[in-house]
N, C-alpha and C. Protein backbone atom coordinates (compact mmCIF):
# COMPACT_ATOMS: atom_id res chain seq x y z
N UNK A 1 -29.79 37.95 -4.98
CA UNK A 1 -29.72 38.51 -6.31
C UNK A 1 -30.74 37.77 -7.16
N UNK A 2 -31.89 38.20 -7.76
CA UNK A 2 -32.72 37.79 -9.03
C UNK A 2 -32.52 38.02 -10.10
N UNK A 3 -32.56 37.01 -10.98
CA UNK A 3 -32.54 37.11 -12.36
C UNK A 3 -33.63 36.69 -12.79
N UNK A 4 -34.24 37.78 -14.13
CA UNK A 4 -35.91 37.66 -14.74
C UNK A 4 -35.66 38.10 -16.18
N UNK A 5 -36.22 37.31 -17.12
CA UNK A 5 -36.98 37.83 -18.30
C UNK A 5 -38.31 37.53 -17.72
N UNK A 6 -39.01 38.83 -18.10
CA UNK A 6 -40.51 38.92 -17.54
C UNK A 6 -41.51 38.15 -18.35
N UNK A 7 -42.10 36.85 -17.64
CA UNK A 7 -42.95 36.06 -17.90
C UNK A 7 -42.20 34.58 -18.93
N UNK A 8 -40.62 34.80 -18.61
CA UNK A 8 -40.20 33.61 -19.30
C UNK A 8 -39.49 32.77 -18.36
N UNK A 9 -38.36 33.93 -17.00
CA UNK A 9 -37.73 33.17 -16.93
C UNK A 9 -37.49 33.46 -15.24
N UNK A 10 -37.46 33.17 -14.44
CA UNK A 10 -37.12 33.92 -12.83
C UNK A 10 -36.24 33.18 -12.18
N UNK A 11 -34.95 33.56 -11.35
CA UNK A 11 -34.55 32.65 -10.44
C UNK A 11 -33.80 33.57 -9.26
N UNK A 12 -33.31 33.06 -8.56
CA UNK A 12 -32.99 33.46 -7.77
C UNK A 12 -31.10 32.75 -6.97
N UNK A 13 -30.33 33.94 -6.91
CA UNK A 13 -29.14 33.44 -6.07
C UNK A 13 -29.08 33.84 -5.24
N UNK A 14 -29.12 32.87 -4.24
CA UNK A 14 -29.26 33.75 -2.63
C UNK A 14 -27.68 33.09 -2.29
N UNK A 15 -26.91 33.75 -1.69
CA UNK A 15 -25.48 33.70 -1.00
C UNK A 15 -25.45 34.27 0.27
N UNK A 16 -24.49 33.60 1.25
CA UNK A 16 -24.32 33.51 2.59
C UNK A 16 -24.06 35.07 2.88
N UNK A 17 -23.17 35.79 2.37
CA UNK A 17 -22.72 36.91 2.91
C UNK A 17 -22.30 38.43 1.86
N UNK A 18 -21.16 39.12 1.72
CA UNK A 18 -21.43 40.00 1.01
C UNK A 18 -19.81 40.18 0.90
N UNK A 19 -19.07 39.59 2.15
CA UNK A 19 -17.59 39.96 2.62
C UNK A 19 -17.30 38.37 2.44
N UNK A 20 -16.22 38.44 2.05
CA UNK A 20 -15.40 37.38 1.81
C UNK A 20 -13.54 36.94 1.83
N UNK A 21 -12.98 36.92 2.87
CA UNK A 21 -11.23 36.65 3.04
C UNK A 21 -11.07 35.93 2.06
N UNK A 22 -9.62 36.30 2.00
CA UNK A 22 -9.13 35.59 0.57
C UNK A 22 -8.91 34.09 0.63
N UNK A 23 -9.04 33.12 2.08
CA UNK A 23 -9.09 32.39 1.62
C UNK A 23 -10.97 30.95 2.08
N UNK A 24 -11.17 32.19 1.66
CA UNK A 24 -13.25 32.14 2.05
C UNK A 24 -13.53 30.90 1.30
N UNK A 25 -14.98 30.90 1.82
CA UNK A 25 -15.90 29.51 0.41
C UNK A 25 -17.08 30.40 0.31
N UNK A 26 -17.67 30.88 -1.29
CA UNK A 26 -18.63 31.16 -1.76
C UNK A 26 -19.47 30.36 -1.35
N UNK A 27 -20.71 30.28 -0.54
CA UNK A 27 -21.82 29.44 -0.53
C UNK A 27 -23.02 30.08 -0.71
N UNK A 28 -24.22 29.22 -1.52
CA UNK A 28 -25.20 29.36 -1.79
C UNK A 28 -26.14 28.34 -2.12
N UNK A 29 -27.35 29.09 -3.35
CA UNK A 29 -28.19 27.82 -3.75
C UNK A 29 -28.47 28.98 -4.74
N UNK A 30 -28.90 28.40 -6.47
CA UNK A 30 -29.87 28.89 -6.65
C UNK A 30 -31.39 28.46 -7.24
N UNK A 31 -32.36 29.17 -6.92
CA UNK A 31 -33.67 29.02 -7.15
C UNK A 31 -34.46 29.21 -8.38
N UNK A 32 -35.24 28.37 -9.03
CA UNK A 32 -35.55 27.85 -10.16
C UNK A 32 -37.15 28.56 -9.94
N UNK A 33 -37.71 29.43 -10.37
CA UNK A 33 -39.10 29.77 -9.71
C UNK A 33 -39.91 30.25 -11.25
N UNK A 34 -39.12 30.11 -12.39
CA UNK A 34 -39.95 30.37 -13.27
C UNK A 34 -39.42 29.70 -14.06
N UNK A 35 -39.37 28.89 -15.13
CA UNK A 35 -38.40 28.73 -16.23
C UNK A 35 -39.95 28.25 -17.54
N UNK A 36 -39.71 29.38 -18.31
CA UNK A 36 -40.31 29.00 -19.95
C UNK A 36 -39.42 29.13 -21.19
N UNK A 37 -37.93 29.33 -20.98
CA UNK A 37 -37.20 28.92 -21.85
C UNK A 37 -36.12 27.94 -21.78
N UNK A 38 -35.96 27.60 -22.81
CA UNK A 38 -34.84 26.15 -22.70
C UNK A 38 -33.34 26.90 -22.68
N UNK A 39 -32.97 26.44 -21.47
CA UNK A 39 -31.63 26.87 -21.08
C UNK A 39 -30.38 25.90 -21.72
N UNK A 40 -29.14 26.18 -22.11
CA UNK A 40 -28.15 25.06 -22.61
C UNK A 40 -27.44 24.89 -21.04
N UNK A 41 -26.60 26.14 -20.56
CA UNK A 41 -25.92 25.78 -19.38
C UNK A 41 -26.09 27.61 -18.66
N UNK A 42 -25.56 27.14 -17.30
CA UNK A 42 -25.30 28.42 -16.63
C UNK A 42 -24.09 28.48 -15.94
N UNK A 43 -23.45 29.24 -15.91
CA UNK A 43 -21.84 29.37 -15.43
C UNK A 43 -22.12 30.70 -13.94
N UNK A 44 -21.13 30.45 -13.01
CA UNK A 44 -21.13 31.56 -11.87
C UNK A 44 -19.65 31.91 -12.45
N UNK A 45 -19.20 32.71 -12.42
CA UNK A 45 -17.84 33.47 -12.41
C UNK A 45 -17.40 34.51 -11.44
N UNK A 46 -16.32 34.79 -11.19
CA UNK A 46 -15.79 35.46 -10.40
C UNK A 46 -14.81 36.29 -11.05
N UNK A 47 -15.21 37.64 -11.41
CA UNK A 47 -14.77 38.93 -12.46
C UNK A 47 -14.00 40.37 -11.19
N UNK A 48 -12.95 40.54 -11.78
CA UNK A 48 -11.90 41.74 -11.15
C UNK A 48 -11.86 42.64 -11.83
N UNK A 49 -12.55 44.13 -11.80
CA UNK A 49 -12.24 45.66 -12.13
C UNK A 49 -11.32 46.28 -11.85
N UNK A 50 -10.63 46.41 -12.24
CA UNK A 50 -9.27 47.12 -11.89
C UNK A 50 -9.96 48.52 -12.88
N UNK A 51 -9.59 49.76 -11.74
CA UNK A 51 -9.64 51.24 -12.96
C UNK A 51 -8.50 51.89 -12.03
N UNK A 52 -7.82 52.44 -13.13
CA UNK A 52 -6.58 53.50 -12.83
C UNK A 52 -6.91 54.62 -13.43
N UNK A 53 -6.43 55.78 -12.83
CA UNK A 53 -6.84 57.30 -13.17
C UNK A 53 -7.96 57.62 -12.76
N UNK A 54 -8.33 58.81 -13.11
CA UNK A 54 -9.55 59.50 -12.86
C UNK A 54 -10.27 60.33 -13.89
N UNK A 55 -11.79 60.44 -13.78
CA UNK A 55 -11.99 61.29 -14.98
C UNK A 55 -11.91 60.80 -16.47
N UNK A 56 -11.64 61.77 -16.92
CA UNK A 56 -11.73 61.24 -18.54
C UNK A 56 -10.30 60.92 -18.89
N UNK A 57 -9.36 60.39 -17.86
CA UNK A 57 -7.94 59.74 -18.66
C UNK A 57 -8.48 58.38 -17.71
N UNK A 58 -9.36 57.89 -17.40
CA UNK A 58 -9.61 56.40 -16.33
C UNK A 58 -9.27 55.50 -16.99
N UNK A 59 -8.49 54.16 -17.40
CA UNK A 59 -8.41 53.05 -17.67
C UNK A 59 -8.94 52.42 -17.31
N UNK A 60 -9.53 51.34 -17.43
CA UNK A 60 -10.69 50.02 -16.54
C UNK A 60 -9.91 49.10 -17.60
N UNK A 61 -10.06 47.91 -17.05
CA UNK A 61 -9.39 46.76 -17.05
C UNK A 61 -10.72 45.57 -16.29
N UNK A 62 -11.26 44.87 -17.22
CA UNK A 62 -12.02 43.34 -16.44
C UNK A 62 -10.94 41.97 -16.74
N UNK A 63 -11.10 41.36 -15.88
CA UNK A 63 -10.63 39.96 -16.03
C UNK A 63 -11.42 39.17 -15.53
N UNK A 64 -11.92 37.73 -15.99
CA UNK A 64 -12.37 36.65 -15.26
C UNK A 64 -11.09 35.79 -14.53
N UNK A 65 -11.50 35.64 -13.62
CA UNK A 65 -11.05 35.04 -12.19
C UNK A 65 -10.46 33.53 -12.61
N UNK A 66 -11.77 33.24 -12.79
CA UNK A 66 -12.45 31.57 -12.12
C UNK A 66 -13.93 31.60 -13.23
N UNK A 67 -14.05 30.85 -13.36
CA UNK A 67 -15.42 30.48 -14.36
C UNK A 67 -15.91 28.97 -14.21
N UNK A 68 -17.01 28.59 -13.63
CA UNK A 68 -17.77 27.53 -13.01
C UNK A 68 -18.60 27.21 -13.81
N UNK A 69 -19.19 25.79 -14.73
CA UNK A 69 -20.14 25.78 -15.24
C UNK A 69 -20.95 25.14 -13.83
N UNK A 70 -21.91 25.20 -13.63
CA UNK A 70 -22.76 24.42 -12.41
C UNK A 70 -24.19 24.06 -12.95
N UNK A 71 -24.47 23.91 -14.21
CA UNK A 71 -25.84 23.34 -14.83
C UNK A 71 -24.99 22.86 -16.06
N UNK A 72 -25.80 22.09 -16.34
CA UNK A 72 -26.03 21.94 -17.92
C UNK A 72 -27.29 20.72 -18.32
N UNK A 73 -28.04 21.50 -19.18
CA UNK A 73 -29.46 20.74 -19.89
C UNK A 73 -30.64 22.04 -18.72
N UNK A 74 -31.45 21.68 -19.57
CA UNK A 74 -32.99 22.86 -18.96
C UNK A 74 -32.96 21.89 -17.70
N UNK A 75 -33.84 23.24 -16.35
CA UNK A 75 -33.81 23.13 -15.39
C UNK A 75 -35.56 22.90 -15.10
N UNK A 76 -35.85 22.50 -14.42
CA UNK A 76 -37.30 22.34 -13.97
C UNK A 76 -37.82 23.33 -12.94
N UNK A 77 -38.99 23.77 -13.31
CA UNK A 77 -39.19 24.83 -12.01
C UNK A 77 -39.59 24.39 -10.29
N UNK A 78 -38.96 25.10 -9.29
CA UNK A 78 -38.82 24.61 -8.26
C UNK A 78 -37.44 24.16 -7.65
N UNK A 79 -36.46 23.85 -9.16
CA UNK A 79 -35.56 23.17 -8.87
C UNK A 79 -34.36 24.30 -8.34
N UNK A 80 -33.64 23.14 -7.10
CA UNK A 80 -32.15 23.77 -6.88
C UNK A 80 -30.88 23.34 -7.13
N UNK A 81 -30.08 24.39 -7.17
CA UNK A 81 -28.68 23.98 -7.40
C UNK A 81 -27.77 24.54 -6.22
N UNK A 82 -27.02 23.66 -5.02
CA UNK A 82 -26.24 24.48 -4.67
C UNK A 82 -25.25 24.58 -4.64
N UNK A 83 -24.46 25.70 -4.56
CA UNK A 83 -23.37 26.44 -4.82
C UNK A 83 -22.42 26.50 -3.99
N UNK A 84 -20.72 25.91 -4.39
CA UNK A 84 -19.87 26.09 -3.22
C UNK A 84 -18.70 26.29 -4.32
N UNK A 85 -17.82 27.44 -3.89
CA UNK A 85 -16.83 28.09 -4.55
C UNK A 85 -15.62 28.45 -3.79
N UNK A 86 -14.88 27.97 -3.77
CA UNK A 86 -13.41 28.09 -2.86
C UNK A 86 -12.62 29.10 -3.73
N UNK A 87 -12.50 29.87 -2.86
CA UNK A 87 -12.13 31.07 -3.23
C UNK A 87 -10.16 31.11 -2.98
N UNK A 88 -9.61 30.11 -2.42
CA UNK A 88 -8.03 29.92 -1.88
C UNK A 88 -7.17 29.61 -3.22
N UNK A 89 -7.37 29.02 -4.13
CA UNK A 89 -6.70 28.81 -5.38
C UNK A 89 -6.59 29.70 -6.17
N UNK A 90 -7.03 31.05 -5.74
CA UNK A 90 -7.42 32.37 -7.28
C UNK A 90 -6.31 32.94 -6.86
N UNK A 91 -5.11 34.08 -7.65
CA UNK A 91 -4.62 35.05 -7.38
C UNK A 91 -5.63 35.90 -6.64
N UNK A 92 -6.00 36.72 -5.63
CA UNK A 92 -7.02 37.50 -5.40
C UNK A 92 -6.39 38.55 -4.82
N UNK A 93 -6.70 39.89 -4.60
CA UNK A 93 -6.28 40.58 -3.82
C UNK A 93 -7.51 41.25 -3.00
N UNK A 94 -7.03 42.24 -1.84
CA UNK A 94 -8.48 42.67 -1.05
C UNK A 94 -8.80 43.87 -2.17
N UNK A 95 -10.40 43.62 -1.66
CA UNK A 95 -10.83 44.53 -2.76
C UNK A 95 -10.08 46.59 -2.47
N UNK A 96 -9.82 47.09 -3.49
CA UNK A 96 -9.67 48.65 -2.94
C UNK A 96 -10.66 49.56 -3.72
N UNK A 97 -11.10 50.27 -3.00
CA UNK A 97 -12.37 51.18 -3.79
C UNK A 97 -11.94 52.78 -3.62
N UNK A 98 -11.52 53.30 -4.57
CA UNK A 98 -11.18 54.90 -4.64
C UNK A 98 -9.89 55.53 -3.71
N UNK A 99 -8.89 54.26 -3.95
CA UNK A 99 -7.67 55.21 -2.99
C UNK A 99 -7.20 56.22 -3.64
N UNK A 100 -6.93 56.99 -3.13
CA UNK A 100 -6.60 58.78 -3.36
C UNK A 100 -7.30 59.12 -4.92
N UNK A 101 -8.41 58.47 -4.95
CA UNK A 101 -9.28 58.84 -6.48
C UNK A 101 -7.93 58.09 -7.48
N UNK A 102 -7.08 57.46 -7.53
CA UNK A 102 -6.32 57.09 -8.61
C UNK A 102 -6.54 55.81 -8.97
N UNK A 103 -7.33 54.61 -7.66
CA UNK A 103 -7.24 53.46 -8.39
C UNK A 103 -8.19 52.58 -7.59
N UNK A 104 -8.42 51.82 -8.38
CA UNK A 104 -9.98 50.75 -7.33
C UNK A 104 -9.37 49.33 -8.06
N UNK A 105 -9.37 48.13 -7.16
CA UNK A 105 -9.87 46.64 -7.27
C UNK A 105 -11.46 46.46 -7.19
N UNK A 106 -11.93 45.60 -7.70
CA UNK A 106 -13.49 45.27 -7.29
C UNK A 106 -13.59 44.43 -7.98
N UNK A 107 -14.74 43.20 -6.97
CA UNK A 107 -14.36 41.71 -7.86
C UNK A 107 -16.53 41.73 -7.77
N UNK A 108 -16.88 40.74 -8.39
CA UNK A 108 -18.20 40.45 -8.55
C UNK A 108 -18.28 39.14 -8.84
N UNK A 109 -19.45 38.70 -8.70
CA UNK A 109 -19.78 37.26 -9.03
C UNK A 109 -21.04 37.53 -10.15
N UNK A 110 -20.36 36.81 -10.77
CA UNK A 110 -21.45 36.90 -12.18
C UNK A 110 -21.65 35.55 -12.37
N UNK A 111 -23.44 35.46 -12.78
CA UNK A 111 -24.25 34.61 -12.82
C UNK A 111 -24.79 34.71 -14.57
N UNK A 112 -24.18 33.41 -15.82
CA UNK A 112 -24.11 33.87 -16.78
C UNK A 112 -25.42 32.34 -16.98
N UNK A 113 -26.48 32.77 -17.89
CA UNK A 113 -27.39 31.74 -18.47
C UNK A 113 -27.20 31.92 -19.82
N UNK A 114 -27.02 30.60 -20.38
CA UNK A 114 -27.06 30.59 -21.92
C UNK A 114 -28.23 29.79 -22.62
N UNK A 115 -28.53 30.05 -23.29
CA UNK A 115 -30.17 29.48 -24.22
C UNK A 115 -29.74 28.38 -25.46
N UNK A 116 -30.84 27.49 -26.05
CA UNK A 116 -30.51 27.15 -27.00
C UNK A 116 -29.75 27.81 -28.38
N UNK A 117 -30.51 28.55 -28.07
CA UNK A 117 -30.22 30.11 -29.04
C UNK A 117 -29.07 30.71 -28.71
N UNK A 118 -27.91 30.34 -28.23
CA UNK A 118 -27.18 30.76 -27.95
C UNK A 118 -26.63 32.54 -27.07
N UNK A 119 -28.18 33.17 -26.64
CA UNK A 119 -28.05 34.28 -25.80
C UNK A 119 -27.70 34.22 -24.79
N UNK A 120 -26.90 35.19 -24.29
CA UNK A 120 -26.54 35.16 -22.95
C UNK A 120 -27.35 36.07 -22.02
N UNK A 121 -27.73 35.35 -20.66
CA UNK A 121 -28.34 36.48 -19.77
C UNK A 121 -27.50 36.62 -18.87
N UNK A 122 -27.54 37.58 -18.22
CA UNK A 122 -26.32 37.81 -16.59
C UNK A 122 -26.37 38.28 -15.76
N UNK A 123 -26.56 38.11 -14.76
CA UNK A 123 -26.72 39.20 -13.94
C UNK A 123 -25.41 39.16 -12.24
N UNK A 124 -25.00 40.71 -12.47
CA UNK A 124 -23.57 40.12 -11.44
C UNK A 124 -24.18 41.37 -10.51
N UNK A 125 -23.34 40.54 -9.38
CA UNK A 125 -23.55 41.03 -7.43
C UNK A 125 -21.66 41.28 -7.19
N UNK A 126 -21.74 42.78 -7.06
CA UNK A 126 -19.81 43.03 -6.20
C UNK A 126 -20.13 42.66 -4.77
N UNK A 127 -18.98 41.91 -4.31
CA UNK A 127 -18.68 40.96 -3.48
C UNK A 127 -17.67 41.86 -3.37
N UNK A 128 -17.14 41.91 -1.68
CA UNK A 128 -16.08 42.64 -1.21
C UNK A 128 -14.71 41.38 -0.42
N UNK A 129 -13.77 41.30 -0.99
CA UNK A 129 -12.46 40.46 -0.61
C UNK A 129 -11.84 41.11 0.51
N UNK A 130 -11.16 40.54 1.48
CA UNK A 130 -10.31 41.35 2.24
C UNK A 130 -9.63 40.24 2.78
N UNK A 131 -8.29 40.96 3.64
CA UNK A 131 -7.45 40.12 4.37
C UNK A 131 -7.44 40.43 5.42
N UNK A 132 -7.72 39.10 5.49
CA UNK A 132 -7.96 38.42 7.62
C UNK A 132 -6.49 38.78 8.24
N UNK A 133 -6.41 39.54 9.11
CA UNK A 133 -5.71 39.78 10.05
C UNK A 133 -4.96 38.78 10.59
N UNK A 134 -3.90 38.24 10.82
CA UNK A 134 -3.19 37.01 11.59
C UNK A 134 -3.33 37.25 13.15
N UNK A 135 -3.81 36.65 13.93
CA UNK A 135 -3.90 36.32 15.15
C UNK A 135 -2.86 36.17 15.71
N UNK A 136 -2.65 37.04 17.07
CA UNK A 136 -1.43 37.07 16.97
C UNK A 136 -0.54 36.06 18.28
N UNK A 137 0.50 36.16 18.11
CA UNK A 137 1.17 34.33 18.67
C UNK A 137 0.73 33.22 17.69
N UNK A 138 0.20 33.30 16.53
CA UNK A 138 -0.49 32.26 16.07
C UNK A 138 0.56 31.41 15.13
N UNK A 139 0.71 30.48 14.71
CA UNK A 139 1.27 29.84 14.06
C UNK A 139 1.08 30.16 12.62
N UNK A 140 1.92 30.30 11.41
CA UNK A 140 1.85 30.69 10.18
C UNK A 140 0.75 29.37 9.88
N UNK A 141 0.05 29.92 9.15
CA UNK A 141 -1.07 28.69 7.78
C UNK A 141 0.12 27.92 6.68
N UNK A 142 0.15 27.08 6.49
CA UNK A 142 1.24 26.37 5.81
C UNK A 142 -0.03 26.13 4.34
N UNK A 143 1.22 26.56 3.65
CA UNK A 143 0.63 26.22 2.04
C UNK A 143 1.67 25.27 1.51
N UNK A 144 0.97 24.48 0.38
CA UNK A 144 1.08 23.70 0.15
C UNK A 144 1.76 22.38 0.46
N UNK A 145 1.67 22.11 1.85
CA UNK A 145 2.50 21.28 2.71
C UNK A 145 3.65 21.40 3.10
N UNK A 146 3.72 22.95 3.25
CA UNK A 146 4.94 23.43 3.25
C UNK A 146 5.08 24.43 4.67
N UNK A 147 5.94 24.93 5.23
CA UNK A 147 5.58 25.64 6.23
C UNK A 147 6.11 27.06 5.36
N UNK A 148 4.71 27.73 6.05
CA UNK A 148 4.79 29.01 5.20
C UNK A 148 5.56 30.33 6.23
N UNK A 149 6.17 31.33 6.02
CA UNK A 149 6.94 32.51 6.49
C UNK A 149 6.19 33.50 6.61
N UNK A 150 5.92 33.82 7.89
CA UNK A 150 4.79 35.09 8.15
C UNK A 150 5.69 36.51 8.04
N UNK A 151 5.69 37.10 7.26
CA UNK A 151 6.66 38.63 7.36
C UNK A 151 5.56 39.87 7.20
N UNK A 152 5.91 40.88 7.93
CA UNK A 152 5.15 42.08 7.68
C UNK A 152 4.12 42.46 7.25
N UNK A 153 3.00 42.77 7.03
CA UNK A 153 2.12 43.03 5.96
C UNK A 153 2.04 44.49 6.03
């Protein structure tokens, strides 16, 4: 994913994959390849679309997730930052896209830069969630030091 103001500002987030289980790690870096404005900080977030209905009665609904600052002070060009986001602590659900046209989940990672000037730039990539299948004979995953109860899905 690139982010540009043309002739001020360029970078780049490159990330491992596109699919992600709910209890995944976001990994990346991002790339510093232009910078002529003074940045304050940049935040990654992790944003959920929820729309119900269809047509012109549709509801949409955004929420932020999770919100990461991972800079703060101007960046130098060339420079990297990399990126690791544990995705196991969020409420999350798998993503759903157009069941019976009545309702969609969809989550994105948004990449937010803020200026001295207080503008915001952004630019967000949908990222698809899903749930990993249990292996089967396998022993339940224990949360929080606890032994956890595998029932039905």
């Amino acid at each position: 994913m690139e982010v540009g103001i043309e002739d001020c500002l360029h970078i780049e987030f490159e990330y491992d994959k596109a699919k992600y289980h709910l209890r995944d790690v976001v990994v990346g870096k991002i790339y510093f390849l232009l910078v002529r404005i003074k940045l304050k900080y940049m935040e990654v977030e992790i944003r959920r679309k929820e729309t119900t209905g269809s047509g012109n009665s549709a509801h949409n609904e955004s929420d932020t997730i999770a919100k990461y600052e991972i800079m703060d002070g101007a960046p130098v060009r060339s420079e990297t930052i990399p990126i690791r986001l544990y995705l196991s602590p969020y409420d999350l659900t798998p993503t759903y896209r157009d069941v019976n046209n009545k309702f969609s989940v969809r989550y994105f990672l948004n990449l937010v830069l803020v200026d001295e000037e207080d503008r915001r730039y952004f630019k967000q990539q949908e990222i698809t969630v899903y749930r990993r299948q249990e292996e089967p004979g396998a022993a339940p995953a224990a949360e929080g030091g606890a032994a956890a109860q595998a029932g039905p899905l």
